[in-house]
N, C-alpha and C. Protein backbone atom coordinates (compact mmCIF):
# COMPACT_ATOMS: atom_id res chain seq x y z
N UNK A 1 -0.38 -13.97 56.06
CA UNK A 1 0.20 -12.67 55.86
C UNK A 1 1.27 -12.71 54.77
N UNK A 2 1.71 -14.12 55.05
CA UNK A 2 3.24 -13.94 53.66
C UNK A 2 2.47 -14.09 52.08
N UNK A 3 1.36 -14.37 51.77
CA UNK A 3 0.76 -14.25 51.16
C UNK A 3 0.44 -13.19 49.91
N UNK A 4 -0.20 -11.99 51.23
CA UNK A 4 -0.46 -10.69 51.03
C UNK A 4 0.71 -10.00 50.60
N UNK A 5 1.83 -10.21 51.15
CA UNK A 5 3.00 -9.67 50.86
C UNK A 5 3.87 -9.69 49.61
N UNK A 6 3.53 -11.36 49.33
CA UNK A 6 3.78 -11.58 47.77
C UNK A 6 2.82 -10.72 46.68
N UNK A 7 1.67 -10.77 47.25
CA UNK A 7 1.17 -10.02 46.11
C UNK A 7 1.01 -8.65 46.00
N UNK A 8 1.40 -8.12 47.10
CA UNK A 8 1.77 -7.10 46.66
C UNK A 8 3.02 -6.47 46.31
N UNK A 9 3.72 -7.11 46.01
CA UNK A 9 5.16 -7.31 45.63
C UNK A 9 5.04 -7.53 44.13
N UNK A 10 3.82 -8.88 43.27
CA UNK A 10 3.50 -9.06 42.11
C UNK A 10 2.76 -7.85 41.77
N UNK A 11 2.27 -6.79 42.26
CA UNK A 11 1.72 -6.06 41.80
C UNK A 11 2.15 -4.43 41.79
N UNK A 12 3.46 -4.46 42.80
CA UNK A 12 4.30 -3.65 42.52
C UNK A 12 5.07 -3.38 41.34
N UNK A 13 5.86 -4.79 41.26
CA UNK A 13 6.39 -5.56 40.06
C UNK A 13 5.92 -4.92 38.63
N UNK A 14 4.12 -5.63 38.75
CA UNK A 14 3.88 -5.45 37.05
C UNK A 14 3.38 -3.81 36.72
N UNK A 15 3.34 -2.82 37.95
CA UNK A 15 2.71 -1.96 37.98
C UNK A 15 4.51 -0.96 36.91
N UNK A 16 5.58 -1.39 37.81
CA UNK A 16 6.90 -1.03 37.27
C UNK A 16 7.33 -1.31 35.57
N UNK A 17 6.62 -2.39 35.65
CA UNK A 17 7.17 -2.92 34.42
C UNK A 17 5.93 -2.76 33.22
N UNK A 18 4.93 -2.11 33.78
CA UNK A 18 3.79 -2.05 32.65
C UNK A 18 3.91 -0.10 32.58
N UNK A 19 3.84 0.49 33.72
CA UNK A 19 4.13 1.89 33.32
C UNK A 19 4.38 2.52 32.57
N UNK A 20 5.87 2.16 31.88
CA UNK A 20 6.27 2.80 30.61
C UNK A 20 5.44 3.07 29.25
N UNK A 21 5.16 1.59 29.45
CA UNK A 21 3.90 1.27 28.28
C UNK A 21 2.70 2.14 28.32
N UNK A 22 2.30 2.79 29.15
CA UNK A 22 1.13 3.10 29.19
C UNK A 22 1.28 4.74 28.99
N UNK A 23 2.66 5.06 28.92
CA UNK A 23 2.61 6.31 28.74
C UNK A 23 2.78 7.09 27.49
N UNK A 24 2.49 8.01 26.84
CA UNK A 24 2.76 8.19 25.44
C UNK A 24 4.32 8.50 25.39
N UNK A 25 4.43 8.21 24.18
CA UNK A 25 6.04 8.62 23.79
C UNK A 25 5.95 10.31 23.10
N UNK A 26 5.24 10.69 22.41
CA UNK A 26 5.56 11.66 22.41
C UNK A 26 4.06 12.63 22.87
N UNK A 27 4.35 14.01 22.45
CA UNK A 27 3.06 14.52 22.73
C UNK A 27 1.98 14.98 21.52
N UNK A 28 0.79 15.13 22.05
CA UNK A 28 0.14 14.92 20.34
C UNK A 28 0.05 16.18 19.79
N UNK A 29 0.60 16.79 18.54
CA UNK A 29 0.57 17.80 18.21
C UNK A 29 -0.08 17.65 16.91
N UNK A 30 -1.48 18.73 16.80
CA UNK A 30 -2.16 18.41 15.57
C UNK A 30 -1.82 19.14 14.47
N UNK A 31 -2.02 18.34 13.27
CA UNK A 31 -1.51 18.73 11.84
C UNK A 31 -2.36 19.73 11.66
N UNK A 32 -1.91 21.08 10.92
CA UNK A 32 -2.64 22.26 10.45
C UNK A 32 -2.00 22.72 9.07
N UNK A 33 -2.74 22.07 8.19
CA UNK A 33 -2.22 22.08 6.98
C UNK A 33 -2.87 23.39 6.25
N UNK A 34 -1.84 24.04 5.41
CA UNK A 34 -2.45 25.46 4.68
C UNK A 34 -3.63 25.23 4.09
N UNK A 35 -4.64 26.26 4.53
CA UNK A 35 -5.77 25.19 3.54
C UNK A 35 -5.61 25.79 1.67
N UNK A 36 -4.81 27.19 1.63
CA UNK A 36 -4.56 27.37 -0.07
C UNK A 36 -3.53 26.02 -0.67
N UNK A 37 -2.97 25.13 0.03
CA UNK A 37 -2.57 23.74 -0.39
C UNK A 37 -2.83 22.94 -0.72
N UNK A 38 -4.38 22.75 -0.65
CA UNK A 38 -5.53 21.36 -0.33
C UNK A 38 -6.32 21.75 -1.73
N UNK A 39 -5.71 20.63 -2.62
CA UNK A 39 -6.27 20.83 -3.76
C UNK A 39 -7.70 20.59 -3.58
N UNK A 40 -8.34 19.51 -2.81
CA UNK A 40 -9.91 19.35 -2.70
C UNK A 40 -10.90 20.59 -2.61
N UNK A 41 -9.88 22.01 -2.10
CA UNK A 41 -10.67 23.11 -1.75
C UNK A 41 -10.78 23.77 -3.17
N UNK A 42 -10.17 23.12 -4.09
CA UNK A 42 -10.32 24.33 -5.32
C UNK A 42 -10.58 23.40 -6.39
N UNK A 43 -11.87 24.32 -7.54
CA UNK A 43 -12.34 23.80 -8.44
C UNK A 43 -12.17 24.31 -9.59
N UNK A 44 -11.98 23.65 -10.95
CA UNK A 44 -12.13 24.68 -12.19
C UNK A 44 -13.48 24.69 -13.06
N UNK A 45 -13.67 25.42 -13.47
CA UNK A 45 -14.61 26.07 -14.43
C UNK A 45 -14.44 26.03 -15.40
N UNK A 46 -14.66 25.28 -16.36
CA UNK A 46 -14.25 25.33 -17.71
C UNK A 46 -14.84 26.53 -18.32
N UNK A 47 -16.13 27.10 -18.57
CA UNK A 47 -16.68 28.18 -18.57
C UNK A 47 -15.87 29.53 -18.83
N UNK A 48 -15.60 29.44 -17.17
CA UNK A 48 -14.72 30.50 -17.30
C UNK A 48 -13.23 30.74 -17.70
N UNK A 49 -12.89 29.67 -17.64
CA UNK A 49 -11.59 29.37 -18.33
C UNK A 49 -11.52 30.13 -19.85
N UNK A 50 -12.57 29.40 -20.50
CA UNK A 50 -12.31 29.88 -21.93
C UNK A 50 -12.76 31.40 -22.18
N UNK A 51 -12.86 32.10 -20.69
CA UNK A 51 -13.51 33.59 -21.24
C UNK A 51 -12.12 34.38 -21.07
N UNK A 52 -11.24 33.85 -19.88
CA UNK A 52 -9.79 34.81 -19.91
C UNK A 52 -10.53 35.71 -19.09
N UNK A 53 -10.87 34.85 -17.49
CA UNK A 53 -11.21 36.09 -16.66
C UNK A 53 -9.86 36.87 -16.05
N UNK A 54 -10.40 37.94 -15.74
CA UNK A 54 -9.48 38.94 -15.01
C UNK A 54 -9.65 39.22 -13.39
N UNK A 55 -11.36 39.13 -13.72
CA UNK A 55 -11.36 39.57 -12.07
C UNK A 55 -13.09 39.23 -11.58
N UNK A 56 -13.03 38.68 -10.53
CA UNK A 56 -14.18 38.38 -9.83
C UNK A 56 -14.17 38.72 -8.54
N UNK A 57 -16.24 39.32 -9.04
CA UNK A 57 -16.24 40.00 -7.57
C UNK A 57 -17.51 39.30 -6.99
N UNK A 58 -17.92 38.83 -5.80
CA UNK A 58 -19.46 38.43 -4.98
C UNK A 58 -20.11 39.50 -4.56
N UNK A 59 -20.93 39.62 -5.23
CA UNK A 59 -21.96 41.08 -4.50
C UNK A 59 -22.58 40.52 -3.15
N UNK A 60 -23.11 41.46 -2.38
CA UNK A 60 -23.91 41.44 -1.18
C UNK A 60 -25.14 40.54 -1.15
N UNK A 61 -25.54 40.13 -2.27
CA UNK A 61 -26.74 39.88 -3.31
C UNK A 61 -26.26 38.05 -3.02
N UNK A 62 -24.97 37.94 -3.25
CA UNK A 62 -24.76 36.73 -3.70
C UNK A 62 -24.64 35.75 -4.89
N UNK A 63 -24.81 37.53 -5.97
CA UNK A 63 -24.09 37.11 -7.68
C UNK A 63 -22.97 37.04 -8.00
N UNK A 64 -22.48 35.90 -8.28
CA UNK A 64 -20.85 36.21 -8.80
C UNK A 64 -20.63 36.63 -10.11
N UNK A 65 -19.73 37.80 -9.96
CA UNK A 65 -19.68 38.96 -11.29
C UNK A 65 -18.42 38.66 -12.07
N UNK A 66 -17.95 38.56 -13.02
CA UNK A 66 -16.87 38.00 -13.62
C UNK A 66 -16.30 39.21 -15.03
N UNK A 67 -15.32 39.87 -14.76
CA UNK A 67 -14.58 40.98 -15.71
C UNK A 67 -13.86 39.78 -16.31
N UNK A 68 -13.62 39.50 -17.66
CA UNK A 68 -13.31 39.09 -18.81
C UNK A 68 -12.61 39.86 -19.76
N UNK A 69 -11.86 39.13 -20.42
CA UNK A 69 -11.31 39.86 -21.62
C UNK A 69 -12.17 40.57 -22.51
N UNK A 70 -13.50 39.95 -22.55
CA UNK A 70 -14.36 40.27 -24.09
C UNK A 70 -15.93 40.93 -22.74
N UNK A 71 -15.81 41.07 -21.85
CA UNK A 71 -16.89 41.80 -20.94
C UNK A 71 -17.00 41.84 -19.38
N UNK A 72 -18.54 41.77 -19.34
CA UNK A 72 -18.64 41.51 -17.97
C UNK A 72 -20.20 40.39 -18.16
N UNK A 73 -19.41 39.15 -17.22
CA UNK A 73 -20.61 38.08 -17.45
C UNK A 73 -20.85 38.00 -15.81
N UNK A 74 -22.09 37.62 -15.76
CA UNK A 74 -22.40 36.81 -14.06
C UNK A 74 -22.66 35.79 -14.44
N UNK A 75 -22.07 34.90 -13.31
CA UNK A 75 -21.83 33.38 -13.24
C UNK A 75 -22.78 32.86 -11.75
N UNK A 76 -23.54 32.17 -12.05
CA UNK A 76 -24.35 31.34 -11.30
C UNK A 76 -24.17 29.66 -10.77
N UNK A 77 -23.17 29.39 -11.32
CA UNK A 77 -21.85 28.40 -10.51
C UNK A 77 -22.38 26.90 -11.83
N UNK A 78 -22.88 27.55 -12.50
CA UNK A 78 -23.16 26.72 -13.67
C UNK A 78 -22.52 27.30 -15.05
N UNK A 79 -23.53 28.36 -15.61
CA UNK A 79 -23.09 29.25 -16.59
C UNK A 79 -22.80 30.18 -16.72
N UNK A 80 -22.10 31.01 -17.13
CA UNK A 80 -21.61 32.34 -17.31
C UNK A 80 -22.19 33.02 -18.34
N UNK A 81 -23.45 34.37 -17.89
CA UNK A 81 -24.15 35.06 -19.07
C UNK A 81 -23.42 35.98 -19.07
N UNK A 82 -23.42 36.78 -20.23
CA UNK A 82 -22.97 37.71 -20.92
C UNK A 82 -23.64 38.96 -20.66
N UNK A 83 -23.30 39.92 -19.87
CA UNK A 83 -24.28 41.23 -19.59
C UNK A 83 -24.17 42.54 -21.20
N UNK A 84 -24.83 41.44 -22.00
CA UNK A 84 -25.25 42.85 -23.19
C UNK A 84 -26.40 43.50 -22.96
N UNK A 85 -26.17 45.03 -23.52
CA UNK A 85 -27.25 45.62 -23.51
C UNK A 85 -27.56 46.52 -22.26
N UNK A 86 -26.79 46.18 -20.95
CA UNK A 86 -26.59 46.88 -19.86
C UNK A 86 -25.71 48.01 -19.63
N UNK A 87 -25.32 48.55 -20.52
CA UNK A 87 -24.43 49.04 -20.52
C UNK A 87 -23.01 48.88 -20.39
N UNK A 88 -22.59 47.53 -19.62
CA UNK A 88 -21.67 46.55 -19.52
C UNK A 88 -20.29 47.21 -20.99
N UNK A 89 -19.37 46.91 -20.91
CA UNK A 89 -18.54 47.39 -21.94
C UNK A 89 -17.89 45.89 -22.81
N UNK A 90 -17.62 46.01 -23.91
CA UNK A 90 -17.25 45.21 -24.76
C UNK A 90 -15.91 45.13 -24.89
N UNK A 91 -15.47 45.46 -24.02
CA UNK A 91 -13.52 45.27 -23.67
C UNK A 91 -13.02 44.57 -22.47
N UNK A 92 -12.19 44.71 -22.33
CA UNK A 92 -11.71 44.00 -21.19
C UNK A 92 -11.82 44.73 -20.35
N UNK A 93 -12.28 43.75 -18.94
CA UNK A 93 -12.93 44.25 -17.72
C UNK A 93 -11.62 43.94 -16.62
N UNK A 94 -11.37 44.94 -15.66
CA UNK A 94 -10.32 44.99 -15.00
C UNK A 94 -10.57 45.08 -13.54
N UNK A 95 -11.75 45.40 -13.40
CA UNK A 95 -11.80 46.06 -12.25
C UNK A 95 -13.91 45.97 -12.01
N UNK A 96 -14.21 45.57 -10.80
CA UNK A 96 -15.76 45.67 -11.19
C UNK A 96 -15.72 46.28 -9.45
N UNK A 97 -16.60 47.31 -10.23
CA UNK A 97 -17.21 48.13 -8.19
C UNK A 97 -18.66 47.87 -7.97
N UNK A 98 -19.27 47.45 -7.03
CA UNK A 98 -20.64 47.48 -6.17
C UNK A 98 -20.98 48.58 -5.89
N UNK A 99 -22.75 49.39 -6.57
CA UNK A 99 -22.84 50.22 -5.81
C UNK A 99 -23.93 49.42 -4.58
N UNK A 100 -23.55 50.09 -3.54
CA UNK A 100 -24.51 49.87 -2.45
C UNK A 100 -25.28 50.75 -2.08
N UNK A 101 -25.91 51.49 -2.85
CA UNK A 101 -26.99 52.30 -2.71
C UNK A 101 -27.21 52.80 -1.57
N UNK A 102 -26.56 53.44 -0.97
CA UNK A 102 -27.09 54.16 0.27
C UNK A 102 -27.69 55.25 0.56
């Protein structure tokens, strides 16, 4: 019996003295970083760089439309064409509206 008693005495013991350890020190609070901060989220375009855009719009379609100093081009995430001949205007583009045909 004096046996049993010791060990559970050694196991009182390491249960006291290991506890602390096993508990976290603080609590886990997760990082939520801005994602307009995270340079990985943003890319440049050289393309469009040299056109002096003003304003881009995504149609419903899934064309990206691009108002420029010198027009209106759509950009296909490669090149940027030039909409001549569409009636499109040869000035600077400020503002581009979708019709949605209803």
């Amino acid at each position: 019996m004096r046996v049993g008693v010791r060990a559970m005495v050694a196991v009182v013991l390491l249960l006291v003295l290991v506890a602390p350890l096993l508990n976290a020190q603080a609590p886990y609070e997760p990082v939520r970083p801005e994602p307009a901060s995270e340079s990985w989220r943003w890319r440049t375009f050289p393309d469009l760089a040299r056109l002096g855009v003003r304003v881009v719009h995504s149609s419903r379609t899934g064309s990206m439309w691009v108002g420029a100093a010198d027009g209106v081009f759509r950009f296909d995430g490669i090149e940027a064409v030039r909409m001549d001949g569409t009636g499109a205007p040869d000035r600077p583009v400020d503002h581009i509206l979708e019709n949605l045909g209803r």
